[in-house]
N, C-alpha and C. Protein backbone atom coordinates (compact mmCIF):
# COMPACT_ATOMS: atom_id res chain seq x y z
N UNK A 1 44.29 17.18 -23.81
CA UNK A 1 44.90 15.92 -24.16
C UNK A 1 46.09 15.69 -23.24
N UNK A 2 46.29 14.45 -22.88
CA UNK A 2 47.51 14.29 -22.24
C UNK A 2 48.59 14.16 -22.99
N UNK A 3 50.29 14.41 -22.16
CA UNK A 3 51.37 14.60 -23.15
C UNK A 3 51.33 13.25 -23.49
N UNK A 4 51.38 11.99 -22.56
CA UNK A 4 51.48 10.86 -23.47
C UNK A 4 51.06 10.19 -24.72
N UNK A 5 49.90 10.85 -24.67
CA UNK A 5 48.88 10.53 -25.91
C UNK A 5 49.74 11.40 -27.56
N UNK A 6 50.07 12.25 -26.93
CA UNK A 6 50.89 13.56 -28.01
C UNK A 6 52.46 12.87 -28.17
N UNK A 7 52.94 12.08 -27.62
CA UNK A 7 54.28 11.73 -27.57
C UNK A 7 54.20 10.35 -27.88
N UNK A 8 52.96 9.71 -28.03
CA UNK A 8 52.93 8.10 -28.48
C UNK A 8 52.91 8.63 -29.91
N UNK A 9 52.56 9.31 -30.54
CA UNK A 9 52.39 9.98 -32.41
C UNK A 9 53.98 10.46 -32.19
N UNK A 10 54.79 11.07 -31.27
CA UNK A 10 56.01 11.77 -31.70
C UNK A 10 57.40 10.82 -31.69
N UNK A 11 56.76 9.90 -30.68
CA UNK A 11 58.34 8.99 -30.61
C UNK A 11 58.13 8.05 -31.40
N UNK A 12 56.88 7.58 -32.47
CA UNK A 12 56.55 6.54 -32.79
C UNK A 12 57.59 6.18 -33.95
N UNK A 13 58.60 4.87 -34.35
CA UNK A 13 59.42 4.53 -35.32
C UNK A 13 58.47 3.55 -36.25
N UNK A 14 58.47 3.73 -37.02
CA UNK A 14 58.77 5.03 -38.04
C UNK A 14 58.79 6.43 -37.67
N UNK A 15 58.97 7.18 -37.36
CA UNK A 15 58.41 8.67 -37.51
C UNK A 15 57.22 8.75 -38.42
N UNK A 16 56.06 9.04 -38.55
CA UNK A 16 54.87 9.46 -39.03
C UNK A 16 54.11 10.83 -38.92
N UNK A 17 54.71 11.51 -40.16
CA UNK A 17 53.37 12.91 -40.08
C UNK A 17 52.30 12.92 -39.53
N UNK A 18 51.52 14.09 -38.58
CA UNK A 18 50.96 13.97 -38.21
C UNK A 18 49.94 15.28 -37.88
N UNK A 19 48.70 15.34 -37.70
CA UNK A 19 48.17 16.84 -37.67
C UNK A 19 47.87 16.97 -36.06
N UNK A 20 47.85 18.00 -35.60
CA UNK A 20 47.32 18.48 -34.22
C UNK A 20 46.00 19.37 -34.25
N UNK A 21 45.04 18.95 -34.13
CA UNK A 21 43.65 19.81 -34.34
C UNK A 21 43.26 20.06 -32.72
N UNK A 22 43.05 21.51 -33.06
CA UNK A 22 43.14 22.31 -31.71
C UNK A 22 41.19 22.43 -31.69
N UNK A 23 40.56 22.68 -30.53
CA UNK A 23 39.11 22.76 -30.08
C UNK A 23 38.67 24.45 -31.05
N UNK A 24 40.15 25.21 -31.42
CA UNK A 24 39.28 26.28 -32.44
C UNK A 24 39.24 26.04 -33.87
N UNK A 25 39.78 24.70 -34.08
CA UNK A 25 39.66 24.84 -35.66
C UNK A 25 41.32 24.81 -35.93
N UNK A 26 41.99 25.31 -35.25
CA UNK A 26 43.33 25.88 -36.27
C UNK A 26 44.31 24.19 -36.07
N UNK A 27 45.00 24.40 -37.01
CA UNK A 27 45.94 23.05 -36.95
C UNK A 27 47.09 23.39 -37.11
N UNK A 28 47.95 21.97 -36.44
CA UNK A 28 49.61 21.96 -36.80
C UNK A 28 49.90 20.91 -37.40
N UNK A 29 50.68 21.03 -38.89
CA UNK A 29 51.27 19.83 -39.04
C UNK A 29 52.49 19.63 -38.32
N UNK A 30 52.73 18.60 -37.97
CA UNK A 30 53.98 17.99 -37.41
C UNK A 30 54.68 16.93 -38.39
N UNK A 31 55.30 17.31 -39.26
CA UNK A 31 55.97 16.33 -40.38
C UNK A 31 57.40 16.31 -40.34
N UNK A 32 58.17 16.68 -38.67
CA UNK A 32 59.27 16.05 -38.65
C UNK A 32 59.61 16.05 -36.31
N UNK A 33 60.16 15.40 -36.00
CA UNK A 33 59.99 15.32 -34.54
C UNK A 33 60.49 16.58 -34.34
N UNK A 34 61.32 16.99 -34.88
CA UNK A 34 62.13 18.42 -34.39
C UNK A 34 60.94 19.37 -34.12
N UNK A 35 59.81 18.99 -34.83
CA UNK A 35 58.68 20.62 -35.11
C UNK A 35 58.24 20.77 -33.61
N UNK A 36 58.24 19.45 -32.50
CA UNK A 36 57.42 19.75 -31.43
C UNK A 36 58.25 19.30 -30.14
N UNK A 37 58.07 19.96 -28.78
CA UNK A 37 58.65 19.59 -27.69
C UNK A 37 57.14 19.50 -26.75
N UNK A 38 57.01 18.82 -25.81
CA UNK A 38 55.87 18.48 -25.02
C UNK A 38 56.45 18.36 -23.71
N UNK A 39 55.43 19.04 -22.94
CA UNK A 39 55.42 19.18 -21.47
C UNK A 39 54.20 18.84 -20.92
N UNK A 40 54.35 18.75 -19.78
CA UNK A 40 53.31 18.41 -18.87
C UNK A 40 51.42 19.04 -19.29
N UNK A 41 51.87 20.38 -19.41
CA UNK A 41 51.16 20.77 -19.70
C UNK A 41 50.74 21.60 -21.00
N UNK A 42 51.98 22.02 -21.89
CA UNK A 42 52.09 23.00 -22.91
C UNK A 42 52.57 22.11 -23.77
N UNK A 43 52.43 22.64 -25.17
CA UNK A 43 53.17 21.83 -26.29
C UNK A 43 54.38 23.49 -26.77
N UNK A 44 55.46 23.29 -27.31
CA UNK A 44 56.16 24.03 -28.39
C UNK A 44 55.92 23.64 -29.55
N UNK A 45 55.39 24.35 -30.75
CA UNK A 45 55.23 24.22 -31.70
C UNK A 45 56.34 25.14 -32.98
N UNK A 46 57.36 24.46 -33.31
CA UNK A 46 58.37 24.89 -34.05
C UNK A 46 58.24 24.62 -35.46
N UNK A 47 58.65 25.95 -36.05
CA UNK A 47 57.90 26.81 -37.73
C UNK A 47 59.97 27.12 -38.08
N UNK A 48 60.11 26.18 -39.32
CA UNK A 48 61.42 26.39 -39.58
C UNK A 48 61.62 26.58 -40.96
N UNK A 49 62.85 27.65 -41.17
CA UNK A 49 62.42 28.26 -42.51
C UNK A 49 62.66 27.42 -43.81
N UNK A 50 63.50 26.34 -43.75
CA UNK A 50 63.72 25.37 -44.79
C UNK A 50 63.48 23.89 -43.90
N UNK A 51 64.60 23.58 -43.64
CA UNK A 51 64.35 21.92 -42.87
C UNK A 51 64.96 21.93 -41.90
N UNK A 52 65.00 20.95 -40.94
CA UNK A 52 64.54 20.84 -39.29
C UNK A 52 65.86 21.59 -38.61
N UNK A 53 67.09 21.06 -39.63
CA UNK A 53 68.04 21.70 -39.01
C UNK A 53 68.61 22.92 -38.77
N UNK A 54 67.80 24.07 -39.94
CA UNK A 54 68.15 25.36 -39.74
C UNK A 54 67.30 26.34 -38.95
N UNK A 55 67.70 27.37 -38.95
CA UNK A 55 67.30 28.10 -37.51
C UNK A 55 65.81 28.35 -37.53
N UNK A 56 65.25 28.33 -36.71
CA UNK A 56 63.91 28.26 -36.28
C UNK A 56 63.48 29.49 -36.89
N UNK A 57 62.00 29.74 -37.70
CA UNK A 57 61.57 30.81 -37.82
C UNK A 57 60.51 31.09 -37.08
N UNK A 58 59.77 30.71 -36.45
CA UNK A 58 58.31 30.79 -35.71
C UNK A 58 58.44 29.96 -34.83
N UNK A 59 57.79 30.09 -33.44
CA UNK A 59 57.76 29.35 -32.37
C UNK A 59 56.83 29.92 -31.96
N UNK A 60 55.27 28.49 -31.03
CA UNK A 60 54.08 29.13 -30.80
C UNK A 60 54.26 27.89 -29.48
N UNK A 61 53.15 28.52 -28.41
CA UNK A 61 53.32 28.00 -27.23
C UNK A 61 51.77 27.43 -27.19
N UNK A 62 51.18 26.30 -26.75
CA UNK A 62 49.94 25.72 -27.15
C UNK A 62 49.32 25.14 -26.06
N UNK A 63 48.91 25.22 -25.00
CA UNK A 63 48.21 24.15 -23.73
C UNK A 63 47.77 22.98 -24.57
N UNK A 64 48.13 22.09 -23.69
CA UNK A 64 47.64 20.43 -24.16
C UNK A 64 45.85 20.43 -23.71
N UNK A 65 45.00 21.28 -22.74
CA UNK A 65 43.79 21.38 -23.22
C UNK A 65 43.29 22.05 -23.96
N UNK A 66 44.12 22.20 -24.87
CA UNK A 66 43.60 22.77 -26.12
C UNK A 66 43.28 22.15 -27.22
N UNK A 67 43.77 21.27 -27.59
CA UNK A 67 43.81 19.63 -28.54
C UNK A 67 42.89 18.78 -28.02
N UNK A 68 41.81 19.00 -29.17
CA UNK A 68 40.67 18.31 -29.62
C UNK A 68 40.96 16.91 -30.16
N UNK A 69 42.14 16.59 -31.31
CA UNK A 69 42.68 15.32 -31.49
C UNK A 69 43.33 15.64 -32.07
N UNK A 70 44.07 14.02 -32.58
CA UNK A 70 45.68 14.06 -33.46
C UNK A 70 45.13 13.32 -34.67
N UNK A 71 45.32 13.29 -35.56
CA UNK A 71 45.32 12.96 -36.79
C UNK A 71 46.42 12.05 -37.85
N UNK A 72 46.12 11.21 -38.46
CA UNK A 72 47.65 10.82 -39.37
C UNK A 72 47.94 12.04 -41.06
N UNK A 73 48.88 12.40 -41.45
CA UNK A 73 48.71 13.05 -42.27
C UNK A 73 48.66 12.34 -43.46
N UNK A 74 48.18 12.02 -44.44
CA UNK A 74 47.85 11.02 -45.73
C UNK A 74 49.60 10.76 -46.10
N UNK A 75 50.21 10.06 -46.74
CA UNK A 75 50.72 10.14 -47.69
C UNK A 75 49.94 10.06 -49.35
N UNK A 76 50.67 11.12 -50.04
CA UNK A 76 49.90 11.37 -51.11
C UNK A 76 49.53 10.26 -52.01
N UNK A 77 48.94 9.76 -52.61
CA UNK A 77 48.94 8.27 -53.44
C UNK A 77 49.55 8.99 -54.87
N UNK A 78 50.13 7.64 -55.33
CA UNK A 78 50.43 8.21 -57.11
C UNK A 78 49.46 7.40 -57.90
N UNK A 79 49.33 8.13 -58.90
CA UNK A 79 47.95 7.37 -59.75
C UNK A 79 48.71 6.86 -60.93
């Protein structure tokens, strides 16, 4: 996937949750901009232990041909 395509879902205002489905199956949610940085060719994928602002717990490094597609994440409905 190209970064633009990955950065039209990240800069988009509103901000909108969003999933990253990789060509093996595995996924990322992205449900705040802080979770991801994008490069040319790699994505950062940032795992934080409460919310965006405290210190990072997990960090995974991802090639952009690796992403099969992007996804919207539902908001939940109330019944």
């Amino acid at each position: 996937m190209r970064p633009e395509d990955i950065l039209f879902w990240l800069k988009a205002v509103p901000f909108k949750p969003f999933r990253i489905c990789l060509n093996s199956g595995r996924t990322y949610e992205i449900r705040h901009p802080e979770m991801l940085r994008v490069s040319r060719t790699t994505m950062l994928v940032f795992s934080f232990a409460g919310e965006p602002q405290d210190p990072i717990e997990k960090m995974e490094m991802v090639g952009l041909v690796l992403v099969e597609r992007i996804e919207p994440i539902e908001a939940p409905t109330h019944a």
